[in-house]
N, C-alpha and C. Protein backbone atom coordinates (compact mmCIF):
# COMPACT_ATOMS: atom_id res chain seq x y z
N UNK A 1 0.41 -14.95 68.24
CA UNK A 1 1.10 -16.16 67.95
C UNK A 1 0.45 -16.88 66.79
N UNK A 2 1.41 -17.28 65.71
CA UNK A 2 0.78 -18.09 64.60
C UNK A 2 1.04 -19.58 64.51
N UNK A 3 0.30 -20.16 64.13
CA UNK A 3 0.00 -21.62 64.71
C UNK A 3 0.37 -22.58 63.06
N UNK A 4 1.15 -22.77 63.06
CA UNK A 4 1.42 -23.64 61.38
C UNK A 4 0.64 -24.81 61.55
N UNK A 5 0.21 -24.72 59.70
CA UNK A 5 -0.75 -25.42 59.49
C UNK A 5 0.18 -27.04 60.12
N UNK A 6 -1.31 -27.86 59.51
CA UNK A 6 -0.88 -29.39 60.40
C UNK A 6 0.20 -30.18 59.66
N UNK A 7 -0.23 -29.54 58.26
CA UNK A 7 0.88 -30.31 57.26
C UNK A 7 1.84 -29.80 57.43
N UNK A 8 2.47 -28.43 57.32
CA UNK A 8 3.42 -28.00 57.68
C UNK A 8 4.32 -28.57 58.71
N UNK A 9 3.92 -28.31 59.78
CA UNK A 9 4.04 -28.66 60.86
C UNK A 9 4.68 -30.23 60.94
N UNK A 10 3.94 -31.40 60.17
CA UNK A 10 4.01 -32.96 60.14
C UNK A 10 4.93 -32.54 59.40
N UNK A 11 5.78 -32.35 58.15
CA UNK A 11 7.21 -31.99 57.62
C UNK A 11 8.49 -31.78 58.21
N UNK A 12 7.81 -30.68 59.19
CA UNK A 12 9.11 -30.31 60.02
C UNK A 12 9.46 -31.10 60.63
N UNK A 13 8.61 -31.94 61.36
CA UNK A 13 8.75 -33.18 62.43
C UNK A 13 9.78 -34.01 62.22
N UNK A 14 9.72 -34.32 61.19
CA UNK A 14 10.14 -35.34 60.48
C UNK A 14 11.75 -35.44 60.48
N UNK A 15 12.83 -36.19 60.99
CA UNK A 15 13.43 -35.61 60.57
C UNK A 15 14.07 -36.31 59.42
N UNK A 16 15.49 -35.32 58.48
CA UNK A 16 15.72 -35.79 57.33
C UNK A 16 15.34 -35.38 56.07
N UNK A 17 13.89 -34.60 56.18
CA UNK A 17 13.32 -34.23 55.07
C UNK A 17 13.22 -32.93 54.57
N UNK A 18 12.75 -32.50 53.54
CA UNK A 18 12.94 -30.93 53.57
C UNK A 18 11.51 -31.13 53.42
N UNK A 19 11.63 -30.00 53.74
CA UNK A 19 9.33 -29.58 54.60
C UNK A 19 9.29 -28.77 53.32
N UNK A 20 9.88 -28.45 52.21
CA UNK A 20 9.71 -27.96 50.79
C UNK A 20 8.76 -28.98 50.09
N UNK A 21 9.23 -30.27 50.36
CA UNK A 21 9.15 -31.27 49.57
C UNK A 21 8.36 -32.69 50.09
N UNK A 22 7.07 -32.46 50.33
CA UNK A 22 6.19 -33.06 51.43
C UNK A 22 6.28 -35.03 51.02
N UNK A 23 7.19 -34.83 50.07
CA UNK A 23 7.34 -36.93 49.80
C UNK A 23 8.14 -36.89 50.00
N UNK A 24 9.58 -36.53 49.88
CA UNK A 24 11.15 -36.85 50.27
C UNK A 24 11.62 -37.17 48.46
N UNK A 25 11.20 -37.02 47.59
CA UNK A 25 12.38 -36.75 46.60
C UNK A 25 12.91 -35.75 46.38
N UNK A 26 13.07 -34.82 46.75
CA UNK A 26 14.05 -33.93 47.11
C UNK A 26 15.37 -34.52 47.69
N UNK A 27 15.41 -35.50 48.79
CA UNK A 27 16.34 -35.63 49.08
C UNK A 27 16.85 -37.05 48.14
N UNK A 28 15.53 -37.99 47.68
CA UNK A 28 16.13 -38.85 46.70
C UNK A 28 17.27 -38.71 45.48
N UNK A 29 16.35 -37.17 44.86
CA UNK A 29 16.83 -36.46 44.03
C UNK A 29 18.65 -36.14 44.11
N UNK A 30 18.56 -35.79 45.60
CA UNK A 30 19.88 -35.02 46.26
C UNK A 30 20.86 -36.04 46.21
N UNK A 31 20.43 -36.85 46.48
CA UNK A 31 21.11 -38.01 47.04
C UNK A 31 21.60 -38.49 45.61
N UNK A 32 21.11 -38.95 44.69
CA UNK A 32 20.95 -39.89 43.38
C UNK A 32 21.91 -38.35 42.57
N UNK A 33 22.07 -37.10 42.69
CA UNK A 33 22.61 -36.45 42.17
C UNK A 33 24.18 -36.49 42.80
N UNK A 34 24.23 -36.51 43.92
CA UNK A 34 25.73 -36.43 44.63
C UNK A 34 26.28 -37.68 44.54
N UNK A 35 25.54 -39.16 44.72
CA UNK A 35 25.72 -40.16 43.81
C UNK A 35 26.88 -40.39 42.87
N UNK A 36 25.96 -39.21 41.36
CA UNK A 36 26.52 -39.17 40.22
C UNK A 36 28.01 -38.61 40.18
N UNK A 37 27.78 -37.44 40.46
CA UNK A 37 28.77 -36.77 40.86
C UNK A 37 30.21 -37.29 41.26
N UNK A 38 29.67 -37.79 42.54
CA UNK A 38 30.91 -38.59 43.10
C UNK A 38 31.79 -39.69 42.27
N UNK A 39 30.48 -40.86 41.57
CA UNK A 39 30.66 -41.70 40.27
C UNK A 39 31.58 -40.75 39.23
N UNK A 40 30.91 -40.02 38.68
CA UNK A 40 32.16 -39.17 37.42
C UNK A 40 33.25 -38.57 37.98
N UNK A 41 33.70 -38.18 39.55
CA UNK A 41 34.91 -37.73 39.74
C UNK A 41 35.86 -38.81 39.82
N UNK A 42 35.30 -39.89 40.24
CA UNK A 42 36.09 -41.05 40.17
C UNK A 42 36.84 -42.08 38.95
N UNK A 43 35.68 -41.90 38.07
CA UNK A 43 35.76 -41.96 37.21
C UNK A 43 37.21 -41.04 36.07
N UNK A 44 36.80 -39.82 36.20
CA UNK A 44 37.84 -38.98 35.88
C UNK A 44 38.79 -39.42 36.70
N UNK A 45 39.22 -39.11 37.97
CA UNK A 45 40.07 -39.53 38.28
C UNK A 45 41.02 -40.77 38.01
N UNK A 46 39.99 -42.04 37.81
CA UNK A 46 40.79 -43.01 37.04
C UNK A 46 41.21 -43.10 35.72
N UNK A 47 40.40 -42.51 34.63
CA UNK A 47 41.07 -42.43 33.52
C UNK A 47 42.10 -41.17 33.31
N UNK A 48 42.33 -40.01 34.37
CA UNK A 48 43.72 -39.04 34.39
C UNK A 48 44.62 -39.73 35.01
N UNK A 49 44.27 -40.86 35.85
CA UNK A 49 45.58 -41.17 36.53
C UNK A 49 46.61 -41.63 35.70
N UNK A 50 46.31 -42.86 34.43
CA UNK A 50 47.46 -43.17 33.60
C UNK A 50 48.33 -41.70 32.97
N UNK A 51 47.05 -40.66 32.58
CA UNK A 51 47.90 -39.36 31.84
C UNK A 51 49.04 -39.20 32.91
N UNK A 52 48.64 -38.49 34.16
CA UNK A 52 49.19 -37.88 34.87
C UNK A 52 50.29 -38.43 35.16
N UNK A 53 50.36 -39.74 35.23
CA UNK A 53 51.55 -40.84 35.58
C UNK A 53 52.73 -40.81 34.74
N UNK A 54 51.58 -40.71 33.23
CA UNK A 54 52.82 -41.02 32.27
C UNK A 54 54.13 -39.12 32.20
N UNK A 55 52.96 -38.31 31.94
CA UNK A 55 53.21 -37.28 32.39
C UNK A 55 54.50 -37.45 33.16
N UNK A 56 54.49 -37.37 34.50
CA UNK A 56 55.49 -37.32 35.39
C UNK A 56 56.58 -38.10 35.16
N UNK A 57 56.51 -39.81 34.39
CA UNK A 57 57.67 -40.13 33.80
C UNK A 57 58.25 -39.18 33.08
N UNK A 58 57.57 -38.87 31.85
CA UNK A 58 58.14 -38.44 30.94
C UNK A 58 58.85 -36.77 31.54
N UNK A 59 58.65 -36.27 32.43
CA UNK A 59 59.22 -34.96 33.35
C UNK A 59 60.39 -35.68 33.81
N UNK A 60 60.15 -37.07 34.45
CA UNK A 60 61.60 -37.50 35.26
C UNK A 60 62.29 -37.75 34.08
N UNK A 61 61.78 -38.31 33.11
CA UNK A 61 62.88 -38.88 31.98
C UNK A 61 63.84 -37.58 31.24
N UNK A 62 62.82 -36.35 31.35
CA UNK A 62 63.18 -35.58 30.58
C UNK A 62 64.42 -34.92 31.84
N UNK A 63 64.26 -35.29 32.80
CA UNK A 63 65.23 -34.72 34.34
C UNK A 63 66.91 -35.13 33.86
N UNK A 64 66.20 -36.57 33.85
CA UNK A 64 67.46 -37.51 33.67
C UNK A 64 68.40 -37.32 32.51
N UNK A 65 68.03 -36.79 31.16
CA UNK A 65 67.83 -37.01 29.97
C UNK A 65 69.18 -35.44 30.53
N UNK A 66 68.46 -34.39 30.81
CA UNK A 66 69.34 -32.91 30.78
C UNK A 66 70.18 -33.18 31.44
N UNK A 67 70.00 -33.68 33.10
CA UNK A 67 71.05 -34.54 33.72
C UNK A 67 72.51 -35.10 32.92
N UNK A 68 72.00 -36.04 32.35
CA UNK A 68 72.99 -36.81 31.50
C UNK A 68 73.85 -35.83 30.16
N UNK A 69 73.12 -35.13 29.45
CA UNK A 69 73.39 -33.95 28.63
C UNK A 69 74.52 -32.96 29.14
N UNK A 70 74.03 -32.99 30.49
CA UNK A 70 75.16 -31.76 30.98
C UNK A 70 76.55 -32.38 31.55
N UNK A 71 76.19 -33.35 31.94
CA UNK A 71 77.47 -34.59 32.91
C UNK A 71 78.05 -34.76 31.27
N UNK A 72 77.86 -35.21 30.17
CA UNK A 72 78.55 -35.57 28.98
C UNK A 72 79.07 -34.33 28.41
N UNK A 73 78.48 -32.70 28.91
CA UNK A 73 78.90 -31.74 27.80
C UNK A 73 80.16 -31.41 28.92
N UNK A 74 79.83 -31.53 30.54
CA UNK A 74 81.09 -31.35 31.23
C UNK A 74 82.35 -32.38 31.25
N UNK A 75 82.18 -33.71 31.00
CA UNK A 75 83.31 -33.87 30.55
C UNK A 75 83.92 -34.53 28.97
N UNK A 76 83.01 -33.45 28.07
CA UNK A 76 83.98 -33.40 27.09
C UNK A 76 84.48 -32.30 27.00
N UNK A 77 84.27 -31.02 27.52
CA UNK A 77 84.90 -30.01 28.04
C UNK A 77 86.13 -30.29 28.87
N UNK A 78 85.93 -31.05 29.69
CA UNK A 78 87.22 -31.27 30.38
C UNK A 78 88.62 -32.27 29.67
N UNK A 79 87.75 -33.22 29.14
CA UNK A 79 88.66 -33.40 28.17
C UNK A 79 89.51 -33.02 26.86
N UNK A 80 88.45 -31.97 26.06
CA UNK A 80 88.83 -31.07 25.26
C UNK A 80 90.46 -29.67 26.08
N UNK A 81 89.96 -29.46 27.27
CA UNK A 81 90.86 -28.39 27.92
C UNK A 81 91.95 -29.55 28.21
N UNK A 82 91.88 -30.66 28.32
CA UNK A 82 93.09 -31.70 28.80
C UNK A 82 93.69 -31.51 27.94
N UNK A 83 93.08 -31.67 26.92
CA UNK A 83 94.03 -32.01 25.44
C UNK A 83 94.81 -30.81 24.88
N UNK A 84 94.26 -29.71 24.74
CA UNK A 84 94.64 -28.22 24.80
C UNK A 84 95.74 -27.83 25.35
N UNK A 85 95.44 -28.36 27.22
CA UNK A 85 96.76 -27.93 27.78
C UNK A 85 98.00 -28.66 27.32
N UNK A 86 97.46 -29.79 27.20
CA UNK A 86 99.04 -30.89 26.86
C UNK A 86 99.44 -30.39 25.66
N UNK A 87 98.46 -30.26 24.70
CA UNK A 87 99.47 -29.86 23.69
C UNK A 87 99.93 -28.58 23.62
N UNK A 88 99.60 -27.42 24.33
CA UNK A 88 100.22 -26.32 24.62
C UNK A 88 101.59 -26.53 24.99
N UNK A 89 101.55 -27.72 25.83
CA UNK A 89 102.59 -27.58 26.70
C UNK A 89 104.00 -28.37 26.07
N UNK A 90 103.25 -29.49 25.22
CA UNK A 90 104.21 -30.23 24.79
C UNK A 90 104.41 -29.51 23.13
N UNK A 91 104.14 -28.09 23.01
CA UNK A 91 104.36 -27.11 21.60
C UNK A 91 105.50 -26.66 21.98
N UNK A 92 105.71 -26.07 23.44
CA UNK A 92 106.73 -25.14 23.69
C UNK A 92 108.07 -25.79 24.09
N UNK A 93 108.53 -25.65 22.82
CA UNK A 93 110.05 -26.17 22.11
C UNK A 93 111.48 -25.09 22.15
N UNK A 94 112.11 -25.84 22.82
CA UNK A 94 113.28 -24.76 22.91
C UNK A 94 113.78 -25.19 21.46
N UNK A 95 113.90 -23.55 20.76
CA UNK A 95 114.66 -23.86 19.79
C UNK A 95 116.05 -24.37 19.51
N UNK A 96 116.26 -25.44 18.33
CA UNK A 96 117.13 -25.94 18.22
C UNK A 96 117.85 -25.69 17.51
N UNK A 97 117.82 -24.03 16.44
CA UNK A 97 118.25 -23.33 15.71
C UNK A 97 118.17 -24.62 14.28
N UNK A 98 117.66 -25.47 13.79
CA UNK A 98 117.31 -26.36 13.02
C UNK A 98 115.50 -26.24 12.59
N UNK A 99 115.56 -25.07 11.91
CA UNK A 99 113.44 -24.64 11.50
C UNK A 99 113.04 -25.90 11.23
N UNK A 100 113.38 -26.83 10.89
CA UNK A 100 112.65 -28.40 10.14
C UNK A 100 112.71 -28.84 11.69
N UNK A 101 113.36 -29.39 12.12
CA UNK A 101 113.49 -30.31 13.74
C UNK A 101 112.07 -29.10 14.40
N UNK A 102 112.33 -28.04 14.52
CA UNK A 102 111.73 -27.19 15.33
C UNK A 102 110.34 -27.12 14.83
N UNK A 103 109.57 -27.09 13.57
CA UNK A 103 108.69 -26.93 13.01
C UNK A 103 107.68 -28.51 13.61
N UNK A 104 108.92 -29.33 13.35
CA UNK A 104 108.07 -31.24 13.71
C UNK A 104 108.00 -31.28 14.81
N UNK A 105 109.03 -30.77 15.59
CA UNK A 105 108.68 -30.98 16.69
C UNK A 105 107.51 -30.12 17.58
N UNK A 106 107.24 -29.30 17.51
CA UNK A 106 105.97 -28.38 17.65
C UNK A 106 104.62 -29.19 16.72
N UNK A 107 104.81 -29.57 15.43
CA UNK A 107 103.76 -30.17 14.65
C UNK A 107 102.81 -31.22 15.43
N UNK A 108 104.03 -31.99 16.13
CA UNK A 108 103.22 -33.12 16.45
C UNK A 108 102.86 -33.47 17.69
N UNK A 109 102.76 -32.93 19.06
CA UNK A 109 101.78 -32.77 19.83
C UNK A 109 100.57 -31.95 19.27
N UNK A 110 100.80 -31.00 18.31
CA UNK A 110 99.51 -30.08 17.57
C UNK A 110 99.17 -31.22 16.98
N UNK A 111 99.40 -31.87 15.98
CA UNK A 111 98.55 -33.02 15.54
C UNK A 111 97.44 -34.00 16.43
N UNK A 112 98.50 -34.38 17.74
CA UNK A 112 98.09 -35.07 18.05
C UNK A 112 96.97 -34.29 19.71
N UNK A 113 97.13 -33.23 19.52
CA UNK A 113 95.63 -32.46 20.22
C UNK A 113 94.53 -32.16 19.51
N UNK A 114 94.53 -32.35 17.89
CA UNK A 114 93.66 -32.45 17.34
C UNK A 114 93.19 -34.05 16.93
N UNK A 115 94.12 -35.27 17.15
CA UNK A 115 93.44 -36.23 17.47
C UNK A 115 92.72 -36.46 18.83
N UNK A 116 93.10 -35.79 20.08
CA UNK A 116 92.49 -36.11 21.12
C UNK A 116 91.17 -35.24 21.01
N UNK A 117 91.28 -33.93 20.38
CA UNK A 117 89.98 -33.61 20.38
C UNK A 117 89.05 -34.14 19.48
N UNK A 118 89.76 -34.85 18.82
CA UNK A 118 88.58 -35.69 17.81
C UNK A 118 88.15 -36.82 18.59
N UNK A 119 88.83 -37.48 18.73
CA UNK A 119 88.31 -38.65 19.83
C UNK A 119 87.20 -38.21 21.03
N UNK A 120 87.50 -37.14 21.71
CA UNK A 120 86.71 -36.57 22.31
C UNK A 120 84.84 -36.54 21.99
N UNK A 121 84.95 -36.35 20.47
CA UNK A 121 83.68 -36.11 19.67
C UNK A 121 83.30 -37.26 19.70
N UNK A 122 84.19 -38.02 19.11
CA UNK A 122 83.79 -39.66 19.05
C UNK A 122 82.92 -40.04 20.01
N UNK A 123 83.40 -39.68 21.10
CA UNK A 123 83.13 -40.22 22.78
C UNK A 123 81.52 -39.29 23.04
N UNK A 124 81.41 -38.29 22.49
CA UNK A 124 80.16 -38.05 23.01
C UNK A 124 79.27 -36.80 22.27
N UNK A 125 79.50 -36.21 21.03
CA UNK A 125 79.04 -35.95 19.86
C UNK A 125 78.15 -36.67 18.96
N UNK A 126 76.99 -36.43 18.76
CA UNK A 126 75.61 -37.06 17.83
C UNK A 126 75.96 -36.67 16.43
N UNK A 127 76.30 -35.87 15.84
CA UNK A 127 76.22 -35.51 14.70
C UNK A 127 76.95 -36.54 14.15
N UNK A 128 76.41 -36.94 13.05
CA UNK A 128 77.03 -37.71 12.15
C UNK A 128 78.07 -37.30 11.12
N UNK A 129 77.47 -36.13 10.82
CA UNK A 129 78.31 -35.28 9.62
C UNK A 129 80.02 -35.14 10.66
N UNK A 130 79.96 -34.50 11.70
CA UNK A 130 80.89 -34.37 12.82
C UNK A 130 81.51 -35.15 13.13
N UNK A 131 80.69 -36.58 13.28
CA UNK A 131 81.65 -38.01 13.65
C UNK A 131 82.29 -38.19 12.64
N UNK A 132 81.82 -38.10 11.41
CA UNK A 132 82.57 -38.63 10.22
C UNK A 132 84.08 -37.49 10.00
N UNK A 133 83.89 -36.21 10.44
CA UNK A 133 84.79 -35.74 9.80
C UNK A 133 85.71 -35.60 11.09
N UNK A 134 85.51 -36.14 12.45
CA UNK A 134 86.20 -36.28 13.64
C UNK A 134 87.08 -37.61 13.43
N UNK A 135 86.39 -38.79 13.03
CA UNK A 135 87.37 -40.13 12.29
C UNK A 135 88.14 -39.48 10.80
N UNK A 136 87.74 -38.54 10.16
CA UNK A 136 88.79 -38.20 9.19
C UNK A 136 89.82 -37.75 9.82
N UNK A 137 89.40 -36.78 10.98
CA UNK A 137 90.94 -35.74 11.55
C UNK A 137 91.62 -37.12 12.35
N UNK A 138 90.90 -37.92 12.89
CA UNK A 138 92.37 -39.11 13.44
C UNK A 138 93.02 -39.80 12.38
N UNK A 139 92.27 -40.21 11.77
CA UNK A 139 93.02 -41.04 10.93
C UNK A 139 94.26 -39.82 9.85
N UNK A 140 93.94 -39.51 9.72
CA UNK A 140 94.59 -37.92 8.47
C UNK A 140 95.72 -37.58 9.53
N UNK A 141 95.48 -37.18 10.75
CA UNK A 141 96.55 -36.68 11.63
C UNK A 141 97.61 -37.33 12.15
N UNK A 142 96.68 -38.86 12.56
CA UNK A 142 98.00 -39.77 12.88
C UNK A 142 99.31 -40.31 11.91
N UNK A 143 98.43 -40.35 10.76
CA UNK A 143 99.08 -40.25 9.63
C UNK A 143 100.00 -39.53 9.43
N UNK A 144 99.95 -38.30 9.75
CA UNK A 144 100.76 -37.34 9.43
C UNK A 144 102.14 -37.15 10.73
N UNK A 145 101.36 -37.67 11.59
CA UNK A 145 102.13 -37.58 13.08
C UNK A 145 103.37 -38.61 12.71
N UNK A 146 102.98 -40.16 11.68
CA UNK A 146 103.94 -40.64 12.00
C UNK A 146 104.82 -40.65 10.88
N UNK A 147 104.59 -39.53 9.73
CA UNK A 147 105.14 -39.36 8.57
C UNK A 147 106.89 -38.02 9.48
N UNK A 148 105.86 -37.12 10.28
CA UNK A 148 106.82 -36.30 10.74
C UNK A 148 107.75 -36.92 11.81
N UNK A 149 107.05 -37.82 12.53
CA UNK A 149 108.30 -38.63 13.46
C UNK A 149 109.23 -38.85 12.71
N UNK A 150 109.20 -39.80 11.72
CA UNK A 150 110.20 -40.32 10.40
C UNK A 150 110.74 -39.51 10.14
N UNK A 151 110.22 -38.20 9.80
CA UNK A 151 110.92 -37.27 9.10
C UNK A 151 112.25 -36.43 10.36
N UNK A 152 111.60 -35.86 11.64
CA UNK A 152 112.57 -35.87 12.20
C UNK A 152 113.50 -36.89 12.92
N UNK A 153 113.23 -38.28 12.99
CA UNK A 153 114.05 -39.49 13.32
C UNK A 153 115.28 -38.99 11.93
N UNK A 154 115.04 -38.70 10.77
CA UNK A 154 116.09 -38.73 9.87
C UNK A 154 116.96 -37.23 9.88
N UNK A 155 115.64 -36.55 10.09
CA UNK A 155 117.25 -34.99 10.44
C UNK A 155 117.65 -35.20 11.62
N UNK A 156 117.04 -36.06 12.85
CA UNK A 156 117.98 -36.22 14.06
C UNK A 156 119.49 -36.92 13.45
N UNK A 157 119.08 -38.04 12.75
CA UNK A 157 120.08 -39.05 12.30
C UNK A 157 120.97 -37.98 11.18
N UNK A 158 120.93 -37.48 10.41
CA UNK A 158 121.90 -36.83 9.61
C UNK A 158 122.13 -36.04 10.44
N UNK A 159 121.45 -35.20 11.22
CA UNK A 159 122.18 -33.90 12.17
C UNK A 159 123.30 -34.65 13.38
N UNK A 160 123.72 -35.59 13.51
CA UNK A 160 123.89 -36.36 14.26
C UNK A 160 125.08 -36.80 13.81
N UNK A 161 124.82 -37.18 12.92
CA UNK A 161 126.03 -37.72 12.07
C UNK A 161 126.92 -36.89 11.38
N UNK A 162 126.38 -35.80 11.14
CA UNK A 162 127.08 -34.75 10.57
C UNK A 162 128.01 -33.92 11.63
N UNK A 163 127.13 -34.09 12.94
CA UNK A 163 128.00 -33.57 13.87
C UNK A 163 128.88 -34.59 14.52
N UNK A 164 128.92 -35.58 14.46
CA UNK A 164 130.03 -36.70 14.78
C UNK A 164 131.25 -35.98 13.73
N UNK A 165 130.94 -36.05 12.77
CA UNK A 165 131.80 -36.21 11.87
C UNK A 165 132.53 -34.67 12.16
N UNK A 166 132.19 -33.60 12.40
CA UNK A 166 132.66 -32.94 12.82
C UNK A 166 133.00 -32.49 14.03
N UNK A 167 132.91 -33.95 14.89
CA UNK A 167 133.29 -33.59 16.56
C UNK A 167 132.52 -32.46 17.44
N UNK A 168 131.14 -32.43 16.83
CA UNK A 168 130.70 -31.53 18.12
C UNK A 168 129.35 -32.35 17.88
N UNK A 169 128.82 -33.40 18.62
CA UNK A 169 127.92 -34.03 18.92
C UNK A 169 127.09 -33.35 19.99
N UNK A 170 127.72 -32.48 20.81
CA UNK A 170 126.89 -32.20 21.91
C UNK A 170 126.71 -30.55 22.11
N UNK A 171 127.24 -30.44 20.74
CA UNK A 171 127.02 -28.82 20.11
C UNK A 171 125.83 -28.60 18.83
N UNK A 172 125.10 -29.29 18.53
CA UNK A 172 124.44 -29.21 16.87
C UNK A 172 122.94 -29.10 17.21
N UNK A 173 122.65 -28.57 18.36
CA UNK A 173 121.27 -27.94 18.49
C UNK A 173 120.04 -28.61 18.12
N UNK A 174 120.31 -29.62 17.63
CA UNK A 174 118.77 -30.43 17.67
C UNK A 174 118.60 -31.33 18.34
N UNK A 175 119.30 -31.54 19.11
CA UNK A 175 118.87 -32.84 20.41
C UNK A 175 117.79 -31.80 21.39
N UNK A 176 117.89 -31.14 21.59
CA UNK A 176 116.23 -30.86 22.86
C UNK A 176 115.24 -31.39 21.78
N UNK A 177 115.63 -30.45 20.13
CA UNK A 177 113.67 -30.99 19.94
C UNK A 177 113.61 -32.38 19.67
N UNK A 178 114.58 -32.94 19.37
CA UNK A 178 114.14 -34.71 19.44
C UNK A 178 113.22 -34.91 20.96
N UNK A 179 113.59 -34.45 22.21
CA UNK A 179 113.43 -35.00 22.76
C UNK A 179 112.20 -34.11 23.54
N UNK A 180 112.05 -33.02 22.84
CA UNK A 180 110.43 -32.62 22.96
C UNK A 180 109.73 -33.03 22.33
N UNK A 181 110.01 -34.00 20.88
CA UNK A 181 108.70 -34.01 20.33
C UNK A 181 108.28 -35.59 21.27
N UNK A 182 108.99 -36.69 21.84
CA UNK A 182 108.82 -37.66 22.65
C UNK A 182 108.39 -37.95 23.84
């Protein structure tokens, strides 16, 4: 049996201390180091918290941001196909055996689906170059929309009159497209 020395021995006793370190800075040491430690994680931690914060706005903003991007690209899509169908629909003109009546009257729902798809842009298109030449196609088209009304208001009116005059008013084939292009 071996008998540890006395100093030894008075170390172990002790408790709290390491018997390495017969004064206790070892554990001063330990202590004053985990201290630090603890001090700089906190530390870090408070000066990442603004990053991390802003960070995560800028993730939600950027959420919101695609969010909003896709809700605006779906309904100018839907409005673009609105406009499409109507004027598909308001193109298909029974002929009135009259090519001028028949030509305007087809012209101008087409005109005026290329004003709705311009407006469309208006409504939610960035480009500038695009906006500008989306306010040229309304203004240029409507223009033109109400040059061709006029124009068939007057072959309705001579086709009209011409067929009075020859007693078949309800024979002279251009009354549907008057009343498709309206």
């Amino acid at each position: 049996m071996r008998i540890p020395s006395s100093n030894n021995y008075r170390l172990q006793s002790i408790p709290g201390r390491d018997p390495r370190q017969p004064d206790g800075k070892a554990n001063d040491h330990e202590y004053a180091m985990k201290k630090t430690l603890i001090g700089v994680a906190l530390a870090l931690l408070v000066l990442a918290y603004p990053t991390l914060a802003s960070a995560q706005q800028a993730v939600s903003a950027n959420n919101a941001e695609q969010s909003h991007k896709q809700a605006a690209e779906a309904s100018f899509m839907a409005e673009n196909q609105a406009a499409m169908s109507k004027m598909m629909k308001d193109m298909a003109v029974k002929p009135s055996g009259n090519v001028d009546a028949d030509f305007t009257a087809m012209m101008i729902p087409h005109h005026q689906g290329a004003v709705d798809m311009a407006e469309a842009e208006l409504h939610y298109g960035h480009n500038l170059k695009l906006r500008r030449i989306a306010s040229n196609i309304i203004a240029g088209q409507r223009k033109q929309i109400g040059a061709m009304k006029a124009a068939l208001d007057q072959l309705l009116a001579k086709a009209t009159s011409s067929a009075t005059k020859s007693g078949h008013a309800s024979q002279d084939g251009v009354r549907p497209a008057r009343h498709a292009a309206r």
